[in-house]
N, C-alpha and C. Protein backbone atom coordinates (compact mmCIF):
# COMPACT_ATOMS: atom_id res chain seq x y z
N UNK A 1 -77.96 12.31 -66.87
CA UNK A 1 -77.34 11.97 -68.13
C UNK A 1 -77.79 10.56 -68.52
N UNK A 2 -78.17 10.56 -69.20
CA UNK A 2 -78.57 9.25 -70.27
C UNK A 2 -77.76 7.78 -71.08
N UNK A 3 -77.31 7.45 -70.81
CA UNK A 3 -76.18 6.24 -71.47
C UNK A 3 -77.21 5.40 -72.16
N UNK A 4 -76.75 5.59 -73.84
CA UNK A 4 -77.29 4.64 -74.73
C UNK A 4 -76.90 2.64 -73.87
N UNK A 5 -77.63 2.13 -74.44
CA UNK A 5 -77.49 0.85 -74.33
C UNK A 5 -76.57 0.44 -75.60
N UNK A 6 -75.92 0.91 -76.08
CA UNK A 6 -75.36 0.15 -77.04
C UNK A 6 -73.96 0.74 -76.67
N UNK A 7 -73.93 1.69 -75.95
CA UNK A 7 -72.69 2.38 -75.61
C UNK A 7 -72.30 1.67 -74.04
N UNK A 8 -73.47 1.50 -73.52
CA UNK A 8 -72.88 0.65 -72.01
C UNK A 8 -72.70 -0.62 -72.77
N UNK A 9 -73.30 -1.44 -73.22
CA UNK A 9 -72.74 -2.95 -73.83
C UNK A 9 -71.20 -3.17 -74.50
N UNK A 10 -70.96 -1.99 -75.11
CA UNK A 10 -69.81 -1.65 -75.20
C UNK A 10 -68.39 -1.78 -74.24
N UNK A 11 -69.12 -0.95 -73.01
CA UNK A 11 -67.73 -0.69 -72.39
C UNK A 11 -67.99 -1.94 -71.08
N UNK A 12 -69.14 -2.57 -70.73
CA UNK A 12 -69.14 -3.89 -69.87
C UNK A 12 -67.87 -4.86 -70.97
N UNK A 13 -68.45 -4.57 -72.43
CA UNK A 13 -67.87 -6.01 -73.03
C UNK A 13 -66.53 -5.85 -73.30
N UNK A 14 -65.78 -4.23 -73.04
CA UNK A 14 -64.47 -3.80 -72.84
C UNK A 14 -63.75 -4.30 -71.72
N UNK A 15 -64.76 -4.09 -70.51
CA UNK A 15 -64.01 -4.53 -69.22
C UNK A 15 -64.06 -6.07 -69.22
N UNK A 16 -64.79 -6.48 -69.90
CA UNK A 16 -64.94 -8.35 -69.14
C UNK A 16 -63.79 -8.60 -70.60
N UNK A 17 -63.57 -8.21 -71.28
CA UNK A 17 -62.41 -8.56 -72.15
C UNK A 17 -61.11 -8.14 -71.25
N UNK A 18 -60.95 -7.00 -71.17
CA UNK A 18 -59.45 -6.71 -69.91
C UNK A 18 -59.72 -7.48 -68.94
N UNK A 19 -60.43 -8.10 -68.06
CA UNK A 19 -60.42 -8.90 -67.12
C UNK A 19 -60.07 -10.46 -67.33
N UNK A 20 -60.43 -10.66 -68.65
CA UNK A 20 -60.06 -11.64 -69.16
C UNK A 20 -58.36 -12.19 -69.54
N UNK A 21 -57.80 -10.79 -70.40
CA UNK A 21 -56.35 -10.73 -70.06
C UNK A 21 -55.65 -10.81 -69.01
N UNK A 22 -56.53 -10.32 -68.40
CA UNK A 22 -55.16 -10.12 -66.95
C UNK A 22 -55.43 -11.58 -66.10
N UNK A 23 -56.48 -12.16 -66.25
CA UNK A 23 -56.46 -13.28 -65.77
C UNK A 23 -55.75 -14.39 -66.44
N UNK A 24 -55.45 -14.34 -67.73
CA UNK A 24 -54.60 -14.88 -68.59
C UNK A 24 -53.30 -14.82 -68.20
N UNK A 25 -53.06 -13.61 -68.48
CA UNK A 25 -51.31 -13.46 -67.78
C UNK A 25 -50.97 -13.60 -66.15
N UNK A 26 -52.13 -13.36 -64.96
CA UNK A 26 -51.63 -14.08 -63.91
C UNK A 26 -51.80 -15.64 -63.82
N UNK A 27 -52.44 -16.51 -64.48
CA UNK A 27 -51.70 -17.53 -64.59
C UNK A 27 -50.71 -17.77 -65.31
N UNK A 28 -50.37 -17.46 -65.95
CA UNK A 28 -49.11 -17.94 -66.45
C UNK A 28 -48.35 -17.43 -65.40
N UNK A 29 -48.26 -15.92 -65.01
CA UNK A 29 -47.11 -15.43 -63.95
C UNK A 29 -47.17 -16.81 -62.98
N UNK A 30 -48.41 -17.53 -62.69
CA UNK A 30 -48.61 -18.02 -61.40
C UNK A 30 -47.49 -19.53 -61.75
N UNK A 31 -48.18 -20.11 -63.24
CA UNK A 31 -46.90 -21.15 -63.40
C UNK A 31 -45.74 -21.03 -63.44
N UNK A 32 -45.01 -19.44 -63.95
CA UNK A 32 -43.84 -19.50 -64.64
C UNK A 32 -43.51 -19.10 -62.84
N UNK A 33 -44.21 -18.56 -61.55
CA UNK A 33 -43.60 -18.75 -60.20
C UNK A 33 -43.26 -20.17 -59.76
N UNK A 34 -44.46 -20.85 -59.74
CA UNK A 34 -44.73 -21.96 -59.12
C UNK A 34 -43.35 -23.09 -60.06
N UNK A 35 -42.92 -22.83 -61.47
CA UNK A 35 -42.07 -23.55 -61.84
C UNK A 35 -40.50 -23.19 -61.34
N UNK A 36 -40.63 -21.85 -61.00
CA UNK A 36 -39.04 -21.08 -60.34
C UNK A 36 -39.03 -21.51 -59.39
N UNK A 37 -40.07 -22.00 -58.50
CA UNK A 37 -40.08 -22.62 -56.55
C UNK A 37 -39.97 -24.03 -56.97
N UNK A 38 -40.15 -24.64 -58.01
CA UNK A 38 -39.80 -26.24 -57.74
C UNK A 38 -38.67 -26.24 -58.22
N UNK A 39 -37.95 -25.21 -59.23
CA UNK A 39 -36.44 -25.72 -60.31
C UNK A 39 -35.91 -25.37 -58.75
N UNK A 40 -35.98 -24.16 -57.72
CA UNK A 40 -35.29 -23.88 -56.41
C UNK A 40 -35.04 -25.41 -55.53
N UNK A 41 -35.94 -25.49 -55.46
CA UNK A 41 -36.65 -26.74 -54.65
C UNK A 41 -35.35 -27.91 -54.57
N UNK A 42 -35.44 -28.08 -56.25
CA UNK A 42 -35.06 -29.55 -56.70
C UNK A 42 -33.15 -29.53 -56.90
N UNK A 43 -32.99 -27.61 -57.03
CA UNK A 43 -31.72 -27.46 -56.71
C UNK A 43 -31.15 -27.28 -55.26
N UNK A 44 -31.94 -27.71 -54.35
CA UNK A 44 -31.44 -27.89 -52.99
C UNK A 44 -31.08 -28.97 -52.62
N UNK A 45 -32.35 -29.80 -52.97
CA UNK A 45 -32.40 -31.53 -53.12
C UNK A 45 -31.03 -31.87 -53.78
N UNK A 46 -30.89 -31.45 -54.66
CA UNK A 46 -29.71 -31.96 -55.29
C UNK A 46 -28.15 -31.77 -54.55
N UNK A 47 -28.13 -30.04 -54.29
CA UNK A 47 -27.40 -29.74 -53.24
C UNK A 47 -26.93 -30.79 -51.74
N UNK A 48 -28.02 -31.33 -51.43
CA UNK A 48 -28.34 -32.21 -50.48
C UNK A 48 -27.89 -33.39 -50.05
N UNK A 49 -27.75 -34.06 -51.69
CA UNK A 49 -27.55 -35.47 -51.56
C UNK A 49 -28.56 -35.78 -52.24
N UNK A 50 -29.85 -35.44 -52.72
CA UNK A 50 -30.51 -36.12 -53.07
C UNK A 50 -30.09 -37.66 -53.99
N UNK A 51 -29.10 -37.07 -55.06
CA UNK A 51 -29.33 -38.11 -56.25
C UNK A 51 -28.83 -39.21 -55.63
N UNK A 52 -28.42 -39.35 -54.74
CA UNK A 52 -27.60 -40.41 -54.12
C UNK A 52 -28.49 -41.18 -52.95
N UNK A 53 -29.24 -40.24 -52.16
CA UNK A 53 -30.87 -40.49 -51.01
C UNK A 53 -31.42 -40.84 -51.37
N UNK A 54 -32.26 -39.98 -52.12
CA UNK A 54 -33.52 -39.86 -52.46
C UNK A 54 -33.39 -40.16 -54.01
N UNK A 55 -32.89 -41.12 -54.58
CA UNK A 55 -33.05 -40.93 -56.19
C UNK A 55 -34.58 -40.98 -56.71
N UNK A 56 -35.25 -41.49 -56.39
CA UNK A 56 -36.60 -41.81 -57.12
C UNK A 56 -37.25 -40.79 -57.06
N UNK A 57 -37.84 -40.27 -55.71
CA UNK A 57 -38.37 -39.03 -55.67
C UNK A 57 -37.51 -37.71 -56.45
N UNK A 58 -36.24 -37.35 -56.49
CA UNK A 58 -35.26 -36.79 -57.53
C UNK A 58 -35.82 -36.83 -58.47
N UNK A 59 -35.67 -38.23 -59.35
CA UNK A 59 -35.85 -38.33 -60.59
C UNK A 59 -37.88 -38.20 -60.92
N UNK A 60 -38.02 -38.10 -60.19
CA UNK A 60 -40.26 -37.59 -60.26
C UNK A 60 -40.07 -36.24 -60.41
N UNK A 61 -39.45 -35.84 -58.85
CA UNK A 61 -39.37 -34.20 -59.09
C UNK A 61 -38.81 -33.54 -60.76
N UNK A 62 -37.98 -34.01 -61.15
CA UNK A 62 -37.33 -33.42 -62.22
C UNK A 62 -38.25 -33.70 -63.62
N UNK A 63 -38.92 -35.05 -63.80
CA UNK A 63 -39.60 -35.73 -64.72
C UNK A 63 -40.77 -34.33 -64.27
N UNK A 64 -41.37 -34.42 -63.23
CA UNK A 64 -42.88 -33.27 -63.22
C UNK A 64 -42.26 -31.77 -63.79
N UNK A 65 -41.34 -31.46 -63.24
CA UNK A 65 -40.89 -30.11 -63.80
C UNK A 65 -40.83 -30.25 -64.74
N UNK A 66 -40.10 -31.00 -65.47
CA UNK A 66 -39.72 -30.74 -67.54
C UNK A 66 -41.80 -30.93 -67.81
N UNK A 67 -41.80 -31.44 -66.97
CA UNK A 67 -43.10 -31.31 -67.81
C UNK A 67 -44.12 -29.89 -68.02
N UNK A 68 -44.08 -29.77 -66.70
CA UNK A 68 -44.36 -28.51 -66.00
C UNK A 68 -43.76 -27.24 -67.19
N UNK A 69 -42.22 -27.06 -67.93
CA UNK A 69 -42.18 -26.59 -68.57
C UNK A 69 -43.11 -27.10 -70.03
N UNK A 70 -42.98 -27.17 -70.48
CA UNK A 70 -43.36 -28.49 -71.07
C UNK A 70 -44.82 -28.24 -72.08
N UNK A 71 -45.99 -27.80 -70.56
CA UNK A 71 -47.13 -27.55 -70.51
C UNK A 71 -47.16 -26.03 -71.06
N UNK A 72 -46.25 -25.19 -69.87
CA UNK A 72 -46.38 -23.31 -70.02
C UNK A 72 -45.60 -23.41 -71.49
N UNK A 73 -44.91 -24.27 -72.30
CA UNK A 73 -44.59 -24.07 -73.34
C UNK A 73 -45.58 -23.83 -74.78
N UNK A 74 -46.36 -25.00 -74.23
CA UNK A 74 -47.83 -25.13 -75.25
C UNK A 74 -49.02 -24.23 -74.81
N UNK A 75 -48.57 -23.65 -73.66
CA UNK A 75 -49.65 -22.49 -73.40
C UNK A 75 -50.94 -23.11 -72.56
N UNK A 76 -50.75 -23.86 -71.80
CA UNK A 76 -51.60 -24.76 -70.51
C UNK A 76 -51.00 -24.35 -69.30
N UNK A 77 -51.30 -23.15 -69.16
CA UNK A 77 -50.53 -22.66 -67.86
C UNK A 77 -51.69 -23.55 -66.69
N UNK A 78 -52.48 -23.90 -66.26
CA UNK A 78 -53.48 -24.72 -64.97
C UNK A 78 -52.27 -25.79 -65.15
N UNK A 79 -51.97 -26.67 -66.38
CA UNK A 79 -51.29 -28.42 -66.30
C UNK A 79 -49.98 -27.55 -65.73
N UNK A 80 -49.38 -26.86 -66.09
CA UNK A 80 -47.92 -26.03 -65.78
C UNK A 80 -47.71 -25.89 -64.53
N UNK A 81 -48.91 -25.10 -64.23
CA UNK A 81 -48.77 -24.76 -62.51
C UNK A 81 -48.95 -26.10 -61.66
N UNK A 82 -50.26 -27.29 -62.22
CA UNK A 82 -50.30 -28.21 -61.36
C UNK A 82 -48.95 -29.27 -61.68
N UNK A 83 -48.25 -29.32 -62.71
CA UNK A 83 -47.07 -29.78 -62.86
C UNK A 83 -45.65 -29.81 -61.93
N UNK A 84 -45.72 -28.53 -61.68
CA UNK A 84 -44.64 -27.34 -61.08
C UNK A 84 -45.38 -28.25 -59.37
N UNK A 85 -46.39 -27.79 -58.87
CA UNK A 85 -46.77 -27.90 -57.92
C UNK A 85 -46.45 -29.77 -57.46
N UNK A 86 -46.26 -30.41 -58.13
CA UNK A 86 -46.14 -32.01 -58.41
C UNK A 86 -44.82 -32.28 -58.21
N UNK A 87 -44.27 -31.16 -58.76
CA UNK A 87 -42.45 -31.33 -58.83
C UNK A 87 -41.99 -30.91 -57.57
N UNK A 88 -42.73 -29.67 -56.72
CA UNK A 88 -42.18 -29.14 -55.86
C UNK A 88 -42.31 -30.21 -54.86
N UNK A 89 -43.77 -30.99 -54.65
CA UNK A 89 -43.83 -32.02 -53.38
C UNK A 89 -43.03 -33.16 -53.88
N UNK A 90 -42.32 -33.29 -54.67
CA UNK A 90 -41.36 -34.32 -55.19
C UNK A 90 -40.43 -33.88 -54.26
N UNK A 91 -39.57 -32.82 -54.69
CA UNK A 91 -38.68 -32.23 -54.46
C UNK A 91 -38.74 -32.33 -52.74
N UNK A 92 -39.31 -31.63 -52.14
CA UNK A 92 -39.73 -31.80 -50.71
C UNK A 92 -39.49 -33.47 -50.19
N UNK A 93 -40.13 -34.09 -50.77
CA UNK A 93 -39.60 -35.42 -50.45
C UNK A 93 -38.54 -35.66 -50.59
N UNK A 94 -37.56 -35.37 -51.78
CA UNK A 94 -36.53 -35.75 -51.91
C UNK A 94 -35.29 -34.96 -50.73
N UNK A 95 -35.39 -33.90 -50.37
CA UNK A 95 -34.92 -32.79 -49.58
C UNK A 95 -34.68 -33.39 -48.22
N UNK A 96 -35.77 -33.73 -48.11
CA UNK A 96 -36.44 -34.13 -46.44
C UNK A 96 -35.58 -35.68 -46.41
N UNK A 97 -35.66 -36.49 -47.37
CA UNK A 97 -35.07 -37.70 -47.33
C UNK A 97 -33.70 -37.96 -46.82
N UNK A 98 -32.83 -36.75 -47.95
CA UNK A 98 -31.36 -36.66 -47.94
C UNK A 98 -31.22 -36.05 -46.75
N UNK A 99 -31.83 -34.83 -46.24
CA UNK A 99 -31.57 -34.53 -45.11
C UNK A 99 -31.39 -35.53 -43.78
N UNK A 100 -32.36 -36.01 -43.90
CA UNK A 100 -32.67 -36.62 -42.35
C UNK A 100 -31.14 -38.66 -43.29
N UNK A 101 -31.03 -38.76 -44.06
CA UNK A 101 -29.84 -39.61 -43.83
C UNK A 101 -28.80 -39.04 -43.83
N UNK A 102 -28.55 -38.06 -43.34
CA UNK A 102 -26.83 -37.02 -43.24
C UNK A 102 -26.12 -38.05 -42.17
């Protein structure tokens, strides 16, 4: 069987377009995760003691998250996720801080 060339150019330029979507929407899935594991994060910290321990790192963690939203709002899901990811090692600091002055 024979496949025109204008009919395979077609369905390559079908698939690298769907591949294109779905790579679109798993980042965003990947920020709008990575922003649910730092808002977790920063509500433990808080849980913790942080604001009272750890205020500075607290107040980073929370400043990177709003941003983090911020970014996936304007549709920069990479700044979102590396935002989120900024907030979470905030958060971790702040966690680890309050913890260990109990």
């Amino acid at each position: 069987m024979k496949i025109h060339k204008p009919l395979t150019t077609l369905l390559v330029t079908a698939a690298m377009l769907g591949l294109a979507g779905t790579a679109q929407a798993s980042d965003k899935a990947r920020a709008r995760d990575a922003i649910a594991e730092a808002d977790a994060r920063i509500e433990s910290a808080w849980a913790a003691g942080a604001a009272e321990r750890a205020a500075s790192s607290q107040a980073r963690a929370t400043a990177a998250l709003e941003r983090a939203r911020y970014q996936l709002r304007k549709s920069n899901e990479h700044h979102a996720y590396y935002a989120a990811r900024e907030a979470d090692a905030f958060a971790q600091l702040a966690l680890a801080t309050a913890q260990s002055q109990r």
